[in-house]
C-alpha atoms as a PDB file:
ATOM      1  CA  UNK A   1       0.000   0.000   0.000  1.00  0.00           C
ATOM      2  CA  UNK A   2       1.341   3.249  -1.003  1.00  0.00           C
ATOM      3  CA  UNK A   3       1.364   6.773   0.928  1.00  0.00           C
ATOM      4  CA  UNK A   4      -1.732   7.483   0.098  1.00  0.00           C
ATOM      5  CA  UNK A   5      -4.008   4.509   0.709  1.00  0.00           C
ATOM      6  CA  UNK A   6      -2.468   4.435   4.042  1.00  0.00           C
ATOM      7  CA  UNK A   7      -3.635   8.010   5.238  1.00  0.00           C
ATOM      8  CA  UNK A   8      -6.396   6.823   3.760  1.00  0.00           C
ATOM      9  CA  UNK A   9      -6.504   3.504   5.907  1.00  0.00           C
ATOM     10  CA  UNK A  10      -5.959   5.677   9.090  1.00  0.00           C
ATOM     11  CA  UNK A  11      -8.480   8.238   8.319  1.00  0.00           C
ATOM     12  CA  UNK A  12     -11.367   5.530   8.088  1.00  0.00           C
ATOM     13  CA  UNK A  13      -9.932   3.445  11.266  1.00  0.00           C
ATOM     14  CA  UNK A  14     -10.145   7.400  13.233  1.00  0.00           C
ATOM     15  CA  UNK A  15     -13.336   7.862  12.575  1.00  0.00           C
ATOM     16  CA  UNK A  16     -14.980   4.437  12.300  1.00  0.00           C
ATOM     17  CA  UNK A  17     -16.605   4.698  15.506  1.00  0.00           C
ATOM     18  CA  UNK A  18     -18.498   8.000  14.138  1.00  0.00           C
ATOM     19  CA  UNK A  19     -22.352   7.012  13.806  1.00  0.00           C
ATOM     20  CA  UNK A  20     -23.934   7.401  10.576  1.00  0.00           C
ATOM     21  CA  UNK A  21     -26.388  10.606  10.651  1.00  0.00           C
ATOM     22  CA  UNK A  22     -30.108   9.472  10.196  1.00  0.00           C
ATOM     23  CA  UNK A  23     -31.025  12.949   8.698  1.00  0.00           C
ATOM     24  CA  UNK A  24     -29.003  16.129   7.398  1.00  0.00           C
ATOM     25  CA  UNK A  25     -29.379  19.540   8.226  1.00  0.00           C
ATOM     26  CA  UNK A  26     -30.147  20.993   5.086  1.00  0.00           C
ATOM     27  CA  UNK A  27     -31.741  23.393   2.973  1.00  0.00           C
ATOM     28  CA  UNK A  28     -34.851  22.636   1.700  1.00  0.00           C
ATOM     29  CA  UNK A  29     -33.996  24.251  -1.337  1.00  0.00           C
ATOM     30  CA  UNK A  30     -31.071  23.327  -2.582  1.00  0.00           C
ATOM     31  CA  UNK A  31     -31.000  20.060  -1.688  1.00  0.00           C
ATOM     32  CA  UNK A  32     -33.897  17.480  -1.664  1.00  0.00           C
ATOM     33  CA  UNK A  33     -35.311  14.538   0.215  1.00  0.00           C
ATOM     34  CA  UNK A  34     -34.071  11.989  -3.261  1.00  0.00           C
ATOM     35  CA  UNK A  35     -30.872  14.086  -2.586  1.00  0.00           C
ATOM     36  CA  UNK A  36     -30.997  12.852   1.003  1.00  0.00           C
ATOM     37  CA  UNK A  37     -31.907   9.634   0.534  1.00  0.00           C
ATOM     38  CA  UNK A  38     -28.690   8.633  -1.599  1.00  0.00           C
ATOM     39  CA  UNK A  39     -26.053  10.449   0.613  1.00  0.00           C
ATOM     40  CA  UNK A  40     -27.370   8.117   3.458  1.00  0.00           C
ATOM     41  CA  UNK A  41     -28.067   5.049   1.662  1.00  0.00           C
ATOM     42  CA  UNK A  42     -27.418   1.703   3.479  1.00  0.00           C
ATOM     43  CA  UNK A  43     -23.672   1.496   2.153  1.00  0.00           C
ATOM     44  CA  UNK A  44     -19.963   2.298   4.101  1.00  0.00           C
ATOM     45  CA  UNK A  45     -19.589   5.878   3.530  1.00  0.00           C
ATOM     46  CA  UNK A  46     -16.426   4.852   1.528  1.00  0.00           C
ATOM     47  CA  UNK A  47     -18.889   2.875  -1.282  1.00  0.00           C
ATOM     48  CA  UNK A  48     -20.505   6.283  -1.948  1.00  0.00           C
ATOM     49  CA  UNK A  49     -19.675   7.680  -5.427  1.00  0.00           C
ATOM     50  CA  UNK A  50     -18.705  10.746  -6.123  1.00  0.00           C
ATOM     51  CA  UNK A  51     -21.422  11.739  -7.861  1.00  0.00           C
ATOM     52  CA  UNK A  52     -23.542  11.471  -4.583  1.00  0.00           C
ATOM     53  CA  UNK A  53     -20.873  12.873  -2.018  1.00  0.00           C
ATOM     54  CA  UNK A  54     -20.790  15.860  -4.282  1.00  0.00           C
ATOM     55  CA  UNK A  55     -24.055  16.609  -3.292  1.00  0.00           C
ATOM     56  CA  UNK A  56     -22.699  17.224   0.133  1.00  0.00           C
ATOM     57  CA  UNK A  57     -21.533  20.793   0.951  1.00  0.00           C
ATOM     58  CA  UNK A  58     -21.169  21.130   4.776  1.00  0.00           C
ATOM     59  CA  UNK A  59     -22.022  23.968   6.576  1.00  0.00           C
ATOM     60  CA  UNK A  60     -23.266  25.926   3.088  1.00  0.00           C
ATOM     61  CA  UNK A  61     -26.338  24.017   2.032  1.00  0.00           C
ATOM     62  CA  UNK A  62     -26.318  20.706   3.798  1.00  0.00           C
ATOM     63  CA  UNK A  63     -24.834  19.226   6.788  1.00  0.00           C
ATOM     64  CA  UNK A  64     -23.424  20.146  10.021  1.00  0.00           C
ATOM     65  CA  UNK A  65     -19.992  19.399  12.008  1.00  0.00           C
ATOM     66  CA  UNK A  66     -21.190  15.943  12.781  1.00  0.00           C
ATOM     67  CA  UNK A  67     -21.973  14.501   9.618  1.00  0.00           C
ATOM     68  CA  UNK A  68     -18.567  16.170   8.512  1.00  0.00           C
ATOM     69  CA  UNK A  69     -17.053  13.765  10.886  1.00  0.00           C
ATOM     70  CA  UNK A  70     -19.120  11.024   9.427  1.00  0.00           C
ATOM     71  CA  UNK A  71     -17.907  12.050   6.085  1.00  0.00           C
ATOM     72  CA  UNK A  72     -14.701  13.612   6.154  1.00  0.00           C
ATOM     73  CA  UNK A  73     -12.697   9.765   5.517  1.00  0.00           C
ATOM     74  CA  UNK A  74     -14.261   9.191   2.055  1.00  0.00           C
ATOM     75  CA  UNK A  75     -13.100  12.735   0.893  1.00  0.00           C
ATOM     76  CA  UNK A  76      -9.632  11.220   0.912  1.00  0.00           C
ATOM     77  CA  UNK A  77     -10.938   9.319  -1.919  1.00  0.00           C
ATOM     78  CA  UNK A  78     -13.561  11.272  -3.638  1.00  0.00           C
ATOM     79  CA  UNK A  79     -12.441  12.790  -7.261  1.00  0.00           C
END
């Protein structure tokens, strides 16, 4: 495993015991219940796709410090 995938490794073992959120702080506006729904499908946050986790913008239109914490490992990966 390279530099990389190992910060990654270490990022997802630091926060593993962070619960998954059952709802987001959001607004209603910019970012829907379908929206919702996929961000917090049944999956490890690091199966999401990047098309989903960019629907994610923390602290702007969806999300607040403790979903960051949720998601914050899988941003080492998203592109």
């Amino acid at each position: 495993m390279d530099q990389w995938g190992e910060a990654s490794a270490a990022l997802y073992a630091a926060f593993a015991q962070v619960p998954k959120p059952t709802t987001l702080k959001r607004c209603p506006h910019c970012f829907c219940d379908e929206d919702e729904e996929q961000l917090l499908a049944p999956v490890p946050v690091r199966e999401l796709s990047s098309e989903i986790v960019d629907l994610y913008a923390f602290c702007y239109t969806v999300g607040d410090l403790d979903d960051l914490r949720y998601f914050s490992p899988g941003s080492s990966t998203w592109s």
